[in-house]
C-alpha atoms as a PDB file:
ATOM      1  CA  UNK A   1     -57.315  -5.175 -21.302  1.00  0.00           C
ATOM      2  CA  UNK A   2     -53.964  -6.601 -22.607  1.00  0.00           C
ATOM      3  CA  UNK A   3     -50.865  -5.745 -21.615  1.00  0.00           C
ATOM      4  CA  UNK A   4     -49.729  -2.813 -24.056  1.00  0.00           C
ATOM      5  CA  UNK A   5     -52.707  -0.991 -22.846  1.00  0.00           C
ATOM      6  CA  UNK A   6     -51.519  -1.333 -19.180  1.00  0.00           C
ATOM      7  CA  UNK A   7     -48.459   0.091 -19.848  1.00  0.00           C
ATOM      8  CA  UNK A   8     -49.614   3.378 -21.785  1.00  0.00           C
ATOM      9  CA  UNK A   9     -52.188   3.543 -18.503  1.00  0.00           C
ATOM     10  CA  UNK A  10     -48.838   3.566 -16.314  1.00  0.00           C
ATOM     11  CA  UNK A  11     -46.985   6.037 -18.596  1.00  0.00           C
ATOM     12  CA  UNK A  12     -50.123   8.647 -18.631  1.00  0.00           C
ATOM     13  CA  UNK A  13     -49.997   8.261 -15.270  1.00  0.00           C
ATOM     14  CA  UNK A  14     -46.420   9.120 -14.697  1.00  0.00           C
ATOM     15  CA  UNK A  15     -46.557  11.963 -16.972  1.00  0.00           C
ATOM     16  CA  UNK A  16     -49.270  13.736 -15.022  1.00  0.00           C
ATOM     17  CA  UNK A  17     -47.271  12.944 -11.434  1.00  0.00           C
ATOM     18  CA  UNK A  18     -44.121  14.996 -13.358  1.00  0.00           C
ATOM     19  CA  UNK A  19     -46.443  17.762 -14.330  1.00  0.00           C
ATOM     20  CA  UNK A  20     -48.332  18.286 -11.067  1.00  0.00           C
ATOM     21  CA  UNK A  21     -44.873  18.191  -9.327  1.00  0.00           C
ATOM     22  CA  UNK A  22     -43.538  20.827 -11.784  1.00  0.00           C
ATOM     23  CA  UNK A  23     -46.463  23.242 -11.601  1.00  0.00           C
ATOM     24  CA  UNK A  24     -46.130  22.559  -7.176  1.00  0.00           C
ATOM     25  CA  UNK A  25     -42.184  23.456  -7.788  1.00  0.00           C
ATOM     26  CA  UNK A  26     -43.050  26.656  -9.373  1.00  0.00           C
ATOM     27  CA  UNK A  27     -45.272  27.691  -7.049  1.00  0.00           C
ATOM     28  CA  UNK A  28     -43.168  27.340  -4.067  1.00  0.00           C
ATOM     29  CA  UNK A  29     -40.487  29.058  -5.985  1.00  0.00           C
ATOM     30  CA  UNK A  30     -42.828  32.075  -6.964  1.00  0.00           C
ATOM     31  CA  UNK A  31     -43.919  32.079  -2.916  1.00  0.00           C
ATOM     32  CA  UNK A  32     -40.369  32.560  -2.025  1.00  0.00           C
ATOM     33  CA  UNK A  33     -39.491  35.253  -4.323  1.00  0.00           C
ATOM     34  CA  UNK A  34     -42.436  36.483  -2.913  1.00  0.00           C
ATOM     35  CA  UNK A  35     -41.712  36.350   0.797  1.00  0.00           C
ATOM     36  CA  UNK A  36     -38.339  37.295   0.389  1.00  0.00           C
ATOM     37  CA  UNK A  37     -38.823  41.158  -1.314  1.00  0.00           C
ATOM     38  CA  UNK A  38     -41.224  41.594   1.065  1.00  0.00           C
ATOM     39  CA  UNK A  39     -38.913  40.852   4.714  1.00  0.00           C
ATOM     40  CA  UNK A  40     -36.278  43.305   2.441  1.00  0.00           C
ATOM     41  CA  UNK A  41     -38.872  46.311   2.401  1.00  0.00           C
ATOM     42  CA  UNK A  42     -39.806  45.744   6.129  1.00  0.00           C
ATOM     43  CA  UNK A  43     -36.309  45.534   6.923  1.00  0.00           C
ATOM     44  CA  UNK A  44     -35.933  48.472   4.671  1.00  0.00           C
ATOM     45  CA  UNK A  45     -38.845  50.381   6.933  1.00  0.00           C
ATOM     46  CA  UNK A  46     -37.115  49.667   9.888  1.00  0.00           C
ATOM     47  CA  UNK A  47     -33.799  50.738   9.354  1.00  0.00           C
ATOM     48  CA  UNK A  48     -35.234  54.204   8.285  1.00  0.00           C
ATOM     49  CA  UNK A  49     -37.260  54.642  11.930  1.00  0.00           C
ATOM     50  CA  UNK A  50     -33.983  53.887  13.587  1.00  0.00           C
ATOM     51  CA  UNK A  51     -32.439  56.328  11.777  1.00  0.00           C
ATOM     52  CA  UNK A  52     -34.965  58.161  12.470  1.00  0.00           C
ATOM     53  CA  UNK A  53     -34.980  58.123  16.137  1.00  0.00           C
ATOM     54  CA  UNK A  54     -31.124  58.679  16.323  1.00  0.00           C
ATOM     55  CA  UNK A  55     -30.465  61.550  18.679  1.00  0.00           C
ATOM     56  CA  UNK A  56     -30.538  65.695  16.437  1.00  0.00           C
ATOM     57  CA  UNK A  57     -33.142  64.053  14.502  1.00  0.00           C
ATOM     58  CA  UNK A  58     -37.259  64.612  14.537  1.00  0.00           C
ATOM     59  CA  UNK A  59     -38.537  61.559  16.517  1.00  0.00           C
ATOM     60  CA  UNK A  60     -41.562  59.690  15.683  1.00  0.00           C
ATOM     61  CA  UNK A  61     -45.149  60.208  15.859  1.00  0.00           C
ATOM     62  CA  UNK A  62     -47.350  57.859  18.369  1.00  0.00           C
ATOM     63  CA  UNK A  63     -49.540  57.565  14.521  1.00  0.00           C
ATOM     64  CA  UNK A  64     -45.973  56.586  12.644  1.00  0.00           C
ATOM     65  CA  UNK A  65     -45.216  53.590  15.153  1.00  0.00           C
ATOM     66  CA  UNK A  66     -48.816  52.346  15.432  1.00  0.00           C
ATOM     67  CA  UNK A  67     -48.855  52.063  11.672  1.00  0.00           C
ATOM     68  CA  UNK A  68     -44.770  50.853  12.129  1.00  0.00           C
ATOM     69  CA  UNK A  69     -46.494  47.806  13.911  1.00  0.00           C
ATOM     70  CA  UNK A  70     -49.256  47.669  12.051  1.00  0.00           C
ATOM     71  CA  UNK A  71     -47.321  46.959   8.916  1.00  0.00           C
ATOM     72  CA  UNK A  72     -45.137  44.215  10.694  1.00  0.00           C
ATOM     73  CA  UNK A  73     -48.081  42.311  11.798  1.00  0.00           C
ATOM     74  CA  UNK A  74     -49.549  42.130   8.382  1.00  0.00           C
ATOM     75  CA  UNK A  75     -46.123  40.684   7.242  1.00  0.00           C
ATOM     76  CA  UNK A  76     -45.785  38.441  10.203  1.00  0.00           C
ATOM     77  CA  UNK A  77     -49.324  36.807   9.399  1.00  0.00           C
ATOM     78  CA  UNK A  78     -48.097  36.787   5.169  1.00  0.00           C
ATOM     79  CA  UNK A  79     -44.669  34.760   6.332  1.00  0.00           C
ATOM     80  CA  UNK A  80     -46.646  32.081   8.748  1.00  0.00           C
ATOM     81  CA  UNK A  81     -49.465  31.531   5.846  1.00  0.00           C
ATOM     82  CA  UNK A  82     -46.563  31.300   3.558  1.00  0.00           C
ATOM     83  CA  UNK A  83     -44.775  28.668   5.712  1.00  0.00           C
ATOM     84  CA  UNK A  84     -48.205  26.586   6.474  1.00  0.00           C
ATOM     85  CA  UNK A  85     -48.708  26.555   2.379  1.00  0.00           C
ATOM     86  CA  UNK A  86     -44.947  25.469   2.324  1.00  0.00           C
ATOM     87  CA  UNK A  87     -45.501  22.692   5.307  1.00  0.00           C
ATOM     88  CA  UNK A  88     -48.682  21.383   3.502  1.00  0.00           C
ATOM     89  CA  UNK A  89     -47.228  21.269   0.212  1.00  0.00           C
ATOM     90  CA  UNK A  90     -44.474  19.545   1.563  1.00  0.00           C
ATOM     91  CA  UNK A  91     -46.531  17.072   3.298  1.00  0.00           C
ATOM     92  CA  UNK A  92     -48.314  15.967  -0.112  1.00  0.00           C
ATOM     93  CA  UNK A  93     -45.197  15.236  -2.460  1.00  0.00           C
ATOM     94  CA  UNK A  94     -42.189  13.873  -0.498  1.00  0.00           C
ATOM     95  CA  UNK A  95     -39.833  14.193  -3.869  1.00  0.00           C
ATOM     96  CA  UNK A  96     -40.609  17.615  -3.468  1.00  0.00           C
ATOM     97  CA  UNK A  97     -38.871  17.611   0.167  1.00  0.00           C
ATOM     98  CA  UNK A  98     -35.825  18.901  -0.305  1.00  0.00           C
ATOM     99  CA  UNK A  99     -36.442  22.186  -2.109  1.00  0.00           C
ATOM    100  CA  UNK A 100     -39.507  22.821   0.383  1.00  0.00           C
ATOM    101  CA  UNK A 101     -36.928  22.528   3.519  1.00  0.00           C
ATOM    102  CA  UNK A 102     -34.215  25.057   1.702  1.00  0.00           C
ATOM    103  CA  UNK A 103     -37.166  27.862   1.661  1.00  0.00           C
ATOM    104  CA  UNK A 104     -37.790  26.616   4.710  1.00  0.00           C
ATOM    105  CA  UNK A 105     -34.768  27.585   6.052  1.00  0.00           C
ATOM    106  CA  UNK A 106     -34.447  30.830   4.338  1.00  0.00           C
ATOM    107  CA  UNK A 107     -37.505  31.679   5.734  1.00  0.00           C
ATOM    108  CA  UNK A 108     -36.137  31.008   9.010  1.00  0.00           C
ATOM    109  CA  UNK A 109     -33.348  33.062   8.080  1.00  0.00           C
ATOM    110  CA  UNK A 110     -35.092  36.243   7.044  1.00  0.00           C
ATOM    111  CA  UNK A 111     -37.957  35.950  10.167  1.00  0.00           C
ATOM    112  CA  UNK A 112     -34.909  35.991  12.633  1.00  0.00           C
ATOM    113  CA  UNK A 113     -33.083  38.823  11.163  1.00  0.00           C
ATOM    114  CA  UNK A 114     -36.685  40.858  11.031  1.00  0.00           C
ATOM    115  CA  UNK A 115     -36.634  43.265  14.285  1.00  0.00           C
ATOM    116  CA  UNK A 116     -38.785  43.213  16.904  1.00  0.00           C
ATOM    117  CA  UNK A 117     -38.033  46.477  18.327  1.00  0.00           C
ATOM    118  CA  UNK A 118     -36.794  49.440  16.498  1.00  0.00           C
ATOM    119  CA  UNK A 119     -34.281  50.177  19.182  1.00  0.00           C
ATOM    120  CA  UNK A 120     -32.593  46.616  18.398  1.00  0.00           C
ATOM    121  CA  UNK A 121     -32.322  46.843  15.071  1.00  0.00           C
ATOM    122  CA  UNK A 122     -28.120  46.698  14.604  1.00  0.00           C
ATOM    123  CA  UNK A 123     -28.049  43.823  17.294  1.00  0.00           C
ATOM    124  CA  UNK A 124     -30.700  42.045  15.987  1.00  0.00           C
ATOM    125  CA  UNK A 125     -29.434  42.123  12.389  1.00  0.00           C
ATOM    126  CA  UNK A 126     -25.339  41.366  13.028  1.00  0.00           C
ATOM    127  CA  UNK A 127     -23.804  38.095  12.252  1.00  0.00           C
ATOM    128  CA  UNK A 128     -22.935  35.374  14.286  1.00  0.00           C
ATOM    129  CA  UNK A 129     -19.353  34.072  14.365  1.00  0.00           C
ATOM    130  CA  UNK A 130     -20.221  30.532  15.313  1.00  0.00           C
ATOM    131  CA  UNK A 131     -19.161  29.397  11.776  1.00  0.00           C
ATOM    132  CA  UNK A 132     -15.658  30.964  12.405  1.00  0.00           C
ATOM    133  CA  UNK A 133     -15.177  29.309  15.623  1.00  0.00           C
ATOM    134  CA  UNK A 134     -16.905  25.696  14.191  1.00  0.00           C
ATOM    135  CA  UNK A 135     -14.113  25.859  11.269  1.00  0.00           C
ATOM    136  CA  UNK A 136     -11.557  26.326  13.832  1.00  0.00           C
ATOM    137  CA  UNK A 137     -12.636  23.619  16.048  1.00  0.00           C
ATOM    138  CA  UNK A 138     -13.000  21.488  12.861  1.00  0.00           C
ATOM    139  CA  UNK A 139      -9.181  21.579  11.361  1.00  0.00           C
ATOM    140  CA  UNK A 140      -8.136  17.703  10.887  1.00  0.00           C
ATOM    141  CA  UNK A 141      -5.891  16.426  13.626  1.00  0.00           C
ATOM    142  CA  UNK A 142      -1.944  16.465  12.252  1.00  0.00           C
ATOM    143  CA  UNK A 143      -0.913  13.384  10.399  1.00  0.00           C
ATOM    144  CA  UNK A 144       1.828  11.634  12.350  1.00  0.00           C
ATOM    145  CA  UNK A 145       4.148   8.731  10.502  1.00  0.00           C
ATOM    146  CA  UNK A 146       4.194   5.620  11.859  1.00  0.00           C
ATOM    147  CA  UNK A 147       7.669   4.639   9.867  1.00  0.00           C
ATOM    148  CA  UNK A 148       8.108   0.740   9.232  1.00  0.00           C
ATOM    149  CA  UNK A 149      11.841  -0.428   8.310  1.00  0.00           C
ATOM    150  CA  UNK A 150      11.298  -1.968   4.945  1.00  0.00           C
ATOM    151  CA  UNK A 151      13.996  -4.570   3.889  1.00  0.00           C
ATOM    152  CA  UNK A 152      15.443  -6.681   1.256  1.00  0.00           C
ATOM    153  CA  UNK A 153      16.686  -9.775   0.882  1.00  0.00           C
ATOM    154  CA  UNK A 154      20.257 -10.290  -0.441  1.00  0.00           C
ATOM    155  CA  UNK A 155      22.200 -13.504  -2.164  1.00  0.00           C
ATOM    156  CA  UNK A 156      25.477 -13.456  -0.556  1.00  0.00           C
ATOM    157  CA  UNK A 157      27.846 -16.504  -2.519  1.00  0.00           C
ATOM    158  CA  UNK A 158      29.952 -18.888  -0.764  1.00  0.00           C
ATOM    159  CA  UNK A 159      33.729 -17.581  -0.440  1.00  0.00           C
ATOM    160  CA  UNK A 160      36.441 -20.123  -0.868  1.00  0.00           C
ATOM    161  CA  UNK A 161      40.403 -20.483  -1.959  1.00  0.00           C
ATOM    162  CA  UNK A 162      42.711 -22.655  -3.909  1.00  0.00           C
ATOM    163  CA  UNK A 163      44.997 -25.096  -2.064  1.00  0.00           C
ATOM    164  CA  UNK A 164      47.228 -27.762  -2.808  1.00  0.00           C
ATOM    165  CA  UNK A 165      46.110 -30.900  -1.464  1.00  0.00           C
ATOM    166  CA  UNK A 166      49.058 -34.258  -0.126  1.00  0.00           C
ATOM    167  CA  UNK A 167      47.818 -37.164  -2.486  1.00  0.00           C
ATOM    168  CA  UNK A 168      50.816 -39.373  -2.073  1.00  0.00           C
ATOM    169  CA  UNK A 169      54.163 -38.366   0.059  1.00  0.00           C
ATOM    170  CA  UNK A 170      57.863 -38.674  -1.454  1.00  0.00           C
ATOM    171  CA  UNK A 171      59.686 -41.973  -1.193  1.00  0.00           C
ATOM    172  CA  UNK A 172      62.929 -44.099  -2.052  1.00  0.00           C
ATOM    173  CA  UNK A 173      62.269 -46.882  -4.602  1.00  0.00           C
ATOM    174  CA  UNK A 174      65.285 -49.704  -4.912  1.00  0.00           C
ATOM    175  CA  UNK A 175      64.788 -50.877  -8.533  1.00  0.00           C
ATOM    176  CA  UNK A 176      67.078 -54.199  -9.205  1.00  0.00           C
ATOM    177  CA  UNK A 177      69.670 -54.642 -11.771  1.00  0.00           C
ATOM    178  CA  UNK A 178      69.424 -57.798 -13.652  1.00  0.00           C
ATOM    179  CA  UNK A 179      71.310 -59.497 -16.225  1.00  0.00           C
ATOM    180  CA  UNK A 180      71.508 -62.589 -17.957  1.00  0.00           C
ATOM    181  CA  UNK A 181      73.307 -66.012 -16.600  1.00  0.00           C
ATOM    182  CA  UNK A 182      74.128 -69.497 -17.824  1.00  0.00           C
ATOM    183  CA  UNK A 183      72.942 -72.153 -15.195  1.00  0.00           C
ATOM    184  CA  UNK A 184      73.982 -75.811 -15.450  1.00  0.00           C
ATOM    185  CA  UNK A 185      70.960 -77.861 -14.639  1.00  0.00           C
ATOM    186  CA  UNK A 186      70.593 -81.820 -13.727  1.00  0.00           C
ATOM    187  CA  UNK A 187      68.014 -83.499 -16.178  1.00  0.00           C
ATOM    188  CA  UNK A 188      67.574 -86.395 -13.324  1.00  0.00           C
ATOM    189  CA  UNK A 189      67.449 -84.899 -10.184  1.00  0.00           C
ATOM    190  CA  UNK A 190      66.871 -80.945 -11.627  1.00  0.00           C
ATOM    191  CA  UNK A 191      69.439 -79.569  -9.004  1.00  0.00           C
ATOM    192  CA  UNK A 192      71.520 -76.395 -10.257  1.00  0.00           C
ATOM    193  CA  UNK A 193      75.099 -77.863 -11.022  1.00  0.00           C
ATOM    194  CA  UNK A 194      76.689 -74.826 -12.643  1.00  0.00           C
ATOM    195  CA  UNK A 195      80.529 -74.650 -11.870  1.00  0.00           C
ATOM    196  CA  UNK A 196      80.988 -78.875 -10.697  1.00  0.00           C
ATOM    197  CA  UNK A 197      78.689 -80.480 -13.512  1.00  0.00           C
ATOM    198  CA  UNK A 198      81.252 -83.059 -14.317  1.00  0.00           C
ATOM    199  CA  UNK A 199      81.382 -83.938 -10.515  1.00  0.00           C
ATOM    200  CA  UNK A 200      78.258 -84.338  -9.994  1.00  0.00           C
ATOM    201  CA  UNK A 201      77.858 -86.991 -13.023  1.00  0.00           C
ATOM    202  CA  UNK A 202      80.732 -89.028 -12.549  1.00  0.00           C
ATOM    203  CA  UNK A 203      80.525 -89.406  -8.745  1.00  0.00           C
ATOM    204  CA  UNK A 204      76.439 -89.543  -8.688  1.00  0.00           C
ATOM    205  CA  UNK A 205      73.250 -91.672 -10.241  1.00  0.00           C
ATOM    206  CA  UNK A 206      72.805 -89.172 -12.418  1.00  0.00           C
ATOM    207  CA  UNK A 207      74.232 -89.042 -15.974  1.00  0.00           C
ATOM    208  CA  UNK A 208      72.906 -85.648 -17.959  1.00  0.00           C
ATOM    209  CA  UNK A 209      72.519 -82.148 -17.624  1.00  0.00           C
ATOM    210  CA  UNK A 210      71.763 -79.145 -19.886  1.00  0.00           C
ATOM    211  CA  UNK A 211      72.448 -75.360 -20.125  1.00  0.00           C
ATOM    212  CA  UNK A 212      69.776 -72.620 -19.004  1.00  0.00           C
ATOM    213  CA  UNK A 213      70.110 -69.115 -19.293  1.00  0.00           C
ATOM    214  CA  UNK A 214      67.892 -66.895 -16.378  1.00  0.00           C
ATOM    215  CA  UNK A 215      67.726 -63.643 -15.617  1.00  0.00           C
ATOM    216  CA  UNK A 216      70.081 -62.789 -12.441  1.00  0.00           C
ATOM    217  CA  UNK A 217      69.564 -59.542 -10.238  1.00  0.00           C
ATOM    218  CA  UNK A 218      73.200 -58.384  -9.830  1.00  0.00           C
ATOM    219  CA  UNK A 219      72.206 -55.414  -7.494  1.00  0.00           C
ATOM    220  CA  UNK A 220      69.653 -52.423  -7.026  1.00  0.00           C
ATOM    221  CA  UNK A 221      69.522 -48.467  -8.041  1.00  0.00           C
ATOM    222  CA  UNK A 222      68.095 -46.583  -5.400  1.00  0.00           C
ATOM    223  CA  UNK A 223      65.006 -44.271  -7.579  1.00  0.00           C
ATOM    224  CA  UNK A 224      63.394 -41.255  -5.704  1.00  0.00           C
ATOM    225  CA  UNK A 225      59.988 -39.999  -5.936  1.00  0.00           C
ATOM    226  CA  UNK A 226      58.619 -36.670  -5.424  1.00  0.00           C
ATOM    227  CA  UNK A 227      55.214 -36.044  -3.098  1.00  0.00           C
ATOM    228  CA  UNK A 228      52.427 -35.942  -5.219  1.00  0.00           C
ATOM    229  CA  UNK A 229      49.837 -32.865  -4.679  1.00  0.00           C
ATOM    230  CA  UNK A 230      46.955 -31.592  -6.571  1.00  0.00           C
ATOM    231  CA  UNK A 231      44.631 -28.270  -6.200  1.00  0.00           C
ATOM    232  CA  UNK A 232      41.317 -28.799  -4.596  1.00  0.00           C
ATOM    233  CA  UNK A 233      38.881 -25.748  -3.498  1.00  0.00           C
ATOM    234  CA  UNK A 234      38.093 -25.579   0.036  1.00  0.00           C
ATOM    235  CA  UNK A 235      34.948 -23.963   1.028  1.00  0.00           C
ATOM    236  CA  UNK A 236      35.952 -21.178   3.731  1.00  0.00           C
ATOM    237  CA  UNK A 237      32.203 -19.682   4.005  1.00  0.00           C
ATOM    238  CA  UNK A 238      28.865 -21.104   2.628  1.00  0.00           C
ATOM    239  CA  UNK A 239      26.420 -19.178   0.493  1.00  0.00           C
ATOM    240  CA  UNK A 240      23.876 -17.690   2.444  1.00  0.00           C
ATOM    241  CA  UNK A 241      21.185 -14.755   2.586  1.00  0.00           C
ATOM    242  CA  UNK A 242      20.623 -11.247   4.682  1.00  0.00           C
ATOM    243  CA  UNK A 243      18.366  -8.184   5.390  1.00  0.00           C
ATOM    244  CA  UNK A 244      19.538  -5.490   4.007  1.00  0.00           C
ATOM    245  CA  UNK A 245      17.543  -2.002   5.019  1.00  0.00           C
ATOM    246  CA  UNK A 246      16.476  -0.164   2.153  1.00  0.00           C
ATOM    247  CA  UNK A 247      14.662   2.646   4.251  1.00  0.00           C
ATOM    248  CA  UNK A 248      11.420   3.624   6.322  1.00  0.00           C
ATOM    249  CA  UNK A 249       7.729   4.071   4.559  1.00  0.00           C
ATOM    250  CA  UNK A 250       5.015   4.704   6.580  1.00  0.00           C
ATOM    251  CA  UNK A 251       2.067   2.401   7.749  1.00  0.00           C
ATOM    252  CA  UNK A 252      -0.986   4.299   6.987  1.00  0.00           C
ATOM    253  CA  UNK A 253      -0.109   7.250   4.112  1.00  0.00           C
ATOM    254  CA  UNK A 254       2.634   4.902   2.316  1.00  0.00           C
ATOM    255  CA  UNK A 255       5.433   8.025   2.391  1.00  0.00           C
ATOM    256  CA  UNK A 256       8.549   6.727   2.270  1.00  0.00           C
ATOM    257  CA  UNK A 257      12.130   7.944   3.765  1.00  0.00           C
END
């Protein structure tokens, strides 16, 4: 058998699964429906012999009650073959599990609301309050902040100033005052003969001399200078960084403040 046929094996299979769990559905469905109209006439039944038996009123026959009791024992047997049918059809199809334990529990329900006694019908029948006080006892704990200080980081610049800075102090400067001056010079012995030239030729070795004319400080001039400054910037505080709070926001709900 190749492999096509396989599969359409598999998918006839799976088809007839669905069905037989549709057709189990319904029935367990029908069996509820069934169940449940006929705990509502019993409960019916009983509620009239209580009111019956209320004081003013006719009370009732030994025959009434027998058949009172009768009646509740067919009912009782009906609900426990209806929840063995339930049990064993929940015990063949485990998909089917979850709808088989709601009627289940409704069955539950309506069996423990049926009265045993038609003297405890009302206390039998009333409510019970333990879903009030569960809710109460449930309410989530009140959310408390745990605030965090959440910060930010700020440029703050260097701050400086202007000043005028001593690059060379004032002083005096003697500049000289020079002219020009004939000098009467040797050629022999190359002394400086100015004023007794002829002297020194007729009385000496030497014979010659000649003119020069150099320059001759005659005196000075006294020249002040000023100090001499310029502007430099002098750092009074160096750039730097801070925290700066920006507010609160808390650790587990992220509020903020």
């Amino acid at each position: 058998m190749n492999s096509r046929g396989k599969q359409i094996i598999k998918v006839g299979i799976i088809v007839l699964i669905v069905v037989l769990l549709g057709m189990m559905l319904t029935h367990c469905t029908n069996t509820t429906d069934t169940k449940s109209v006929k705990l509502d006439k019993a409960v019916e039944k009983s509620k009239k012999k209580v009111n019956a038996e209320k004081p003013g009123k006719n009370k009732v026959t030994d025959e009434d009650k027998a058949s009172g009791q009768e009646e509740k024992k067919e009912e009782t047997a009906k609900a426990d073959s209806s929840n063995k049918s339930n049990t064993s059809d929940s015990k063949k199809d485990n998909t089917a599990s979850t709808t088989n334990t709601s009627s289940n529990k409704n069955n539950s329900s309506s069996s423990s609301s049926k009265p045993s006694n038609s003297g405890n019908n009302s206390s039998s029948s009333k409510p019970s309050n333990s879903s009030g006080s569960n809710s109460g006892s449930s309410k989530p704990a009140e959310h408390k902040h745990d605030w965090v200080a959440q910060y930010k980081t700020v440029n703050v610049p260097e701050k400086g100033h202007n000043e005028q800075v001593l690059v060379q102090a004032g002083y005096d400067e003697q500049v000289p005052i020079t002219e020009m001056k004939e000098f009467s010079i040797c050629n022999n012995c190359g002394a400086d003969i100015t004023g007794f030239a002829s002297e020194h030729i007729l009385n000496g070795t030497c014979r010659r001399y000649h003119s020069e004319w150099r320059e001759v400080v005659t005196g000075y001039n006294t020249v002040h200078h000023d100090a001499v400054y310029e502007t430099r910037y002098v750092v009074d505080s160096p750039a730097t960084t801070k925290q700066e709070l920006t507010g609160y926001k808390c650790s587990s709900c992220g509020k903020t403040k």
